[in-house]
Protein backbone atom coordinates (compact mmCIF):
# COMPACT_ATOMS: atom_id res chain seq x y z
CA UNK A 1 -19.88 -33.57 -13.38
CA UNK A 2 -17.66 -37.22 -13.06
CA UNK A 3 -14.14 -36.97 -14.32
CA UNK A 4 -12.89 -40.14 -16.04
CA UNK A 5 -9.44 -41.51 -17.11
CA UNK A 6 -9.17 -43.61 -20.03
CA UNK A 7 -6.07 -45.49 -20.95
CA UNK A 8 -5.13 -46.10 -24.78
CA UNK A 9 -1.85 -47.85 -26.20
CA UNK A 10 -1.37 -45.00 -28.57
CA UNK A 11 0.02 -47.11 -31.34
CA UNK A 12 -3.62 -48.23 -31.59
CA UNK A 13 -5.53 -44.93 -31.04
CA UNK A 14 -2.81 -41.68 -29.12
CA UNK A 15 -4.63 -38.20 -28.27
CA UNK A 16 -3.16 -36.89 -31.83
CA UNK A 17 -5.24 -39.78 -33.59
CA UNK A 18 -8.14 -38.70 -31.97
CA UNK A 19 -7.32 -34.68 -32.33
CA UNK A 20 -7.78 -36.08 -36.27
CA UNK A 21 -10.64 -37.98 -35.93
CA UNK A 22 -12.44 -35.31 -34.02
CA UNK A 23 -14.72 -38.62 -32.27
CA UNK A 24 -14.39 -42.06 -32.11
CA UNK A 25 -15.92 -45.37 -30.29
CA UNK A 26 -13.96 -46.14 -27.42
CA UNK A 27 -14.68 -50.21 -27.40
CA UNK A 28 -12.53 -53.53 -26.28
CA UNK A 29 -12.82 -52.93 -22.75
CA UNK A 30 -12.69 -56.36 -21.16
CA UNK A 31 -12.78 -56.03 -17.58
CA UNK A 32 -15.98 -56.51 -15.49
CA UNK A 33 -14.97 -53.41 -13.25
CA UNK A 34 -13.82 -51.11 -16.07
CA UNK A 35 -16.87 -51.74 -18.62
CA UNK A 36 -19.07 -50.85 -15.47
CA UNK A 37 -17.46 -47.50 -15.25
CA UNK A 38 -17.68 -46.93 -18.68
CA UNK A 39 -21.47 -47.48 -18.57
CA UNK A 40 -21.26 -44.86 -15.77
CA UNK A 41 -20.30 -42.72 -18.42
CA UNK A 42 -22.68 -39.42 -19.47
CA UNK A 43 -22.87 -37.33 -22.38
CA UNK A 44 -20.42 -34.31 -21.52
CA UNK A 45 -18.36 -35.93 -19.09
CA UNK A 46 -14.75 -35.31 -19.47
CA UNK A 47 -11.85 -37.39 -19.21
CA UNK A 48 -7.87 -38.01 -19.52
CA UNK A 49 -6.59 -39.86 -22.16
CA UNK A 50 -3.84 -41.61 -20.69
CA UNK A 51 -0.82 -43.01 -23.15
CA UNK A 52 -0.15 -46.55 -21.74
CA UNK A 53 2.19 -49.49 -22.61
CA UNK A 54 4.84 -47.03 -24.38
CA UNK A 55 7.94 -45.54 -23.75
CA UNK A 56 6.57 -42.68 -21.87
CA UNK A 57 3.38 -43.19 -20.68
CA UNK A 58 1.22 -40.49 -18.91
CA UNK A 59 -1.78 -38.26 -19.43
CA UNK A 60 -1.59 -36.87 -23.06
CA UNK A 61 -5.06 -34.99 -22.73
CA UNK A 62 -8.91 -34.43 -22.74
CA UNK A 63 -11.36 -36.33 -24.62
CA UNK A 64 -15.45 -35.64 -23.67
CA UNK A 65 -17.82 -38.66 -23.71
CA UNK A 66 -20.33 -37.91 -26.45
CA UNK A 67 -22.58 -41.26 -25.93
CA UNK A 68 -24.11 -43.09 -23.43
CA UNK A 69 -22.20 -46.66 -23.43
CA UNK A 70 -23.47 -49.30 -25.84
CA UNK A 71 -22.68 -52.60 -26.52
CA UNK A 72 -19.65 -53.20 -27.97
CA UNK A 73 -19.63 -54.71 -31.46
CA UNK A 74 -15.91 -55.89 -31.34
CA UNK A 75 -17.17 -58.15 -29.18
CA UNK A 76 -19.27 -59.81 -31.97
CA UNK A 77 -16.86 -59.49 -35.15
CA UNK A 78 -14.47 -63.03 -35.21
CA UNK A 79 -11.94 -60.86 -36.74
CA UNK A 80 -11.73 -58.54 -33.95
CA UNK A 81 -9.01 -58.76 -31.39
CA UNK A 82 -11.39 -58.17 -28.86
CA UNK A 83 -13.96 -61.00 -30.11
CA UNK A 84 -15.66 -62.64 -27.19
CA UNK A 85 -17.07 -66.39 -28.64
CA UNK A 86 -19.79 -66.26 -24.86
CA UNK A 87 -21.27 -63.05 -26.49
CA UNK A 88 -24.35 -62.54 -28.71
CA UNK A 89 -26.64 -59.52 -30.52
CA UNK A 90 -29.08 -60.49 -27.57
CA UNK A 91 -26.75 -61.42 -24.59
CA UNK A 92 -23.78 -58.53 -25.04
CA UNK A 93 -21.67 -58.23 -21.67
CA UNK A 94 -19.14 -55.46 -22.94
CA UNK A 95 -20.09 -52.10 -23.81
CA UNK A 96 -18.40 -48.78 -25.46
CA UNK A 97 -18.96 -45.15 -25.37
CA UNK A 98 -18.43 -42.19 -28.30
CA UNK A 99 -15.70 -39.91 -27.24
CA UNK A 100 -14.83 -36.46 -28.64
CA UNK A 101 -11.21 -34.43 -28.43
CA UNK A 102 -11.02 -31.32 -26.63
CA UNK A 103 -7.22 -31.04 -25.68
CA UNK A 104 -3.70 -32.34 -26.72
CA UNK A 105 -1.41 -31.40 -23.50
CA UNK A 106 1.76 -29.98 -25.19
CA UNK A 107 3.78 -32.71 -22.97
CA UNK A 108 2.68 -35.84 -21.23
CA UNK A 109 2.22 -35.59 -17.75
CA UNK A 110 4.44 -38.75 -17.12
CA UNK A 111 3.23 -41.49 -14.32
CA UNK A 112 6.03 -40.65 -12.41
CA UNK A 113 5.18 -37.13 -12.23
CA UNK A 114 1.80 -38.22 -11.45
CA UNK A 115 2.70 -40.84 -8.41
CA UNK A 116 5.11 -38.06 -6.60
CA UNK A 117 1.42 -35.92 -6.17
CA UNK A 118 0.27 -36.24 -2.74
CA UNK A 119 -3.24 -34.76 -4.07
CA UNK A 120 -3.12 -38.15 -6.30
CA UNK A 121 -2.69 -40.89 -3.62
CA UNK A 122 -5.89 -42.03 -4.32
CA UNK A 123 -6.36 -41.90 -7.80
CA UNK A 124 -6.44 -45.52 -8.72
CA UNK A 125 -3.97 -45.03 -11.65
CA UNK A 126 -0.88 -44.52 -9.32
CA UNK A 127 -1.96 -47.29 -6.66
CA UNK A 128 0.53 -50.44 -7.25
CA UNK A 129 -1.55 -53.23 -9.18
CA UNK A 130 -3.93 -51.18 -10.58
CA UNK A 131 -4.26 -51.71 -14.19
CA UNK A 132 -7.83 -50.45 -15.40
CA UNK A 133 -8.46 -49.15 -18.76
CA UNK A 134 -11.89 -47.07 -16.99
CA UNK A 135 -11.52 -45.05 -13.75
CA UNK A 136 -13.19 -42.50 -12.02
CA UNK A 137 -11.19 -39.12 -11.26
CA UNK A 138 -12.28 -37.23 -8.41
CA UNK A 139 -13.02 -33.01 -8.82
CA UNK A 140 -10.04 -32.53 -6.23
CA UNK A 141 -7.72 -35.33 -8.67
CA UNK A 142 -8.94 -33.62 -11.88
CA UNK A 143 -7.98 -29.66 -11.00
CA UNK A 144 -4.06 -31.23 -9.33
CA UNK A 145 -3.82 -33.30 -12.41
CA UNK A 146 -4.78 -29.87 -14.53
CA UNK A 147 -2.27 -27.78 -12.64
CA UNK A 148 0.56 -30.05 -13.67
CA UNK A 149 0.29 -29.60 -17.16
């Protein structure tokens, strides 16, 4: 099964928000590389939901994918903050996926935490200039990420 981190600015939706939701649409994903990931996405796959642009950011939990990606419609509503004027009901480029909670971590794993893993060198999250929203976690990445919490 892939393994997935997502990143959220968790004044806009945290792990807590979605532990009270239950499910929600994951949409506004704007980059070419991270909305093809997301349409890599399956039914059941897990993920990290990663607390970015905050005071502490990190991995806060698990969410599970519960959709096959879609289009977007933020990308369609003016009002929307992620409103795209090039994109139509017929020509869509942007896409989001249903995801469920599974698991509040009772800390965040910080980043720095994360980057000091040798078993993470790879993960594209620590690597300088990455800034994704959508990225692949390998099995290996997934159980040394686990083991920190």
């Amino acid at each position: 099964m892939p393994y997935w981190l997502m990143k959220s600015e968790p004044d806009e939706l945290s792990i807590h928000d979605l532990q009270r939701l239950e499910q929600t649409r994951w949409d506004g994903v704007r980059n070419y590389q991270a909305r093809n990931f997301l349409r890599s996405m399956q039914p059941g796959d897990l993920l990290f939901f990663y607390h970015s642009s905050c005071p502490e950011p990190g991995i806060a939990g698990i969410a599970r994918t519960v959709s096959a990606a879609y289009p977007d419609p933020t990308a369609l509503e003016p009002d929307s903050h992620y409103f795209d004027a090039k994109a139509s009901a017929a020509k869509n480029p942007w896409s989001a996926v249903e995801v469920a909670f599974v698991e509040a971590f009772k800390r965040v794993i910080p980043l720095a935490q994360l980057k000091a893993q040798s078993a993470l060198l790879e993960l594209p999250l620590v690597q300088k200039g990455s800034r994704l929203s959508v990225m692949p976690v390998s099995a290996e990445e997934w159980a040394a990420t686990l083991a920190l919490r």
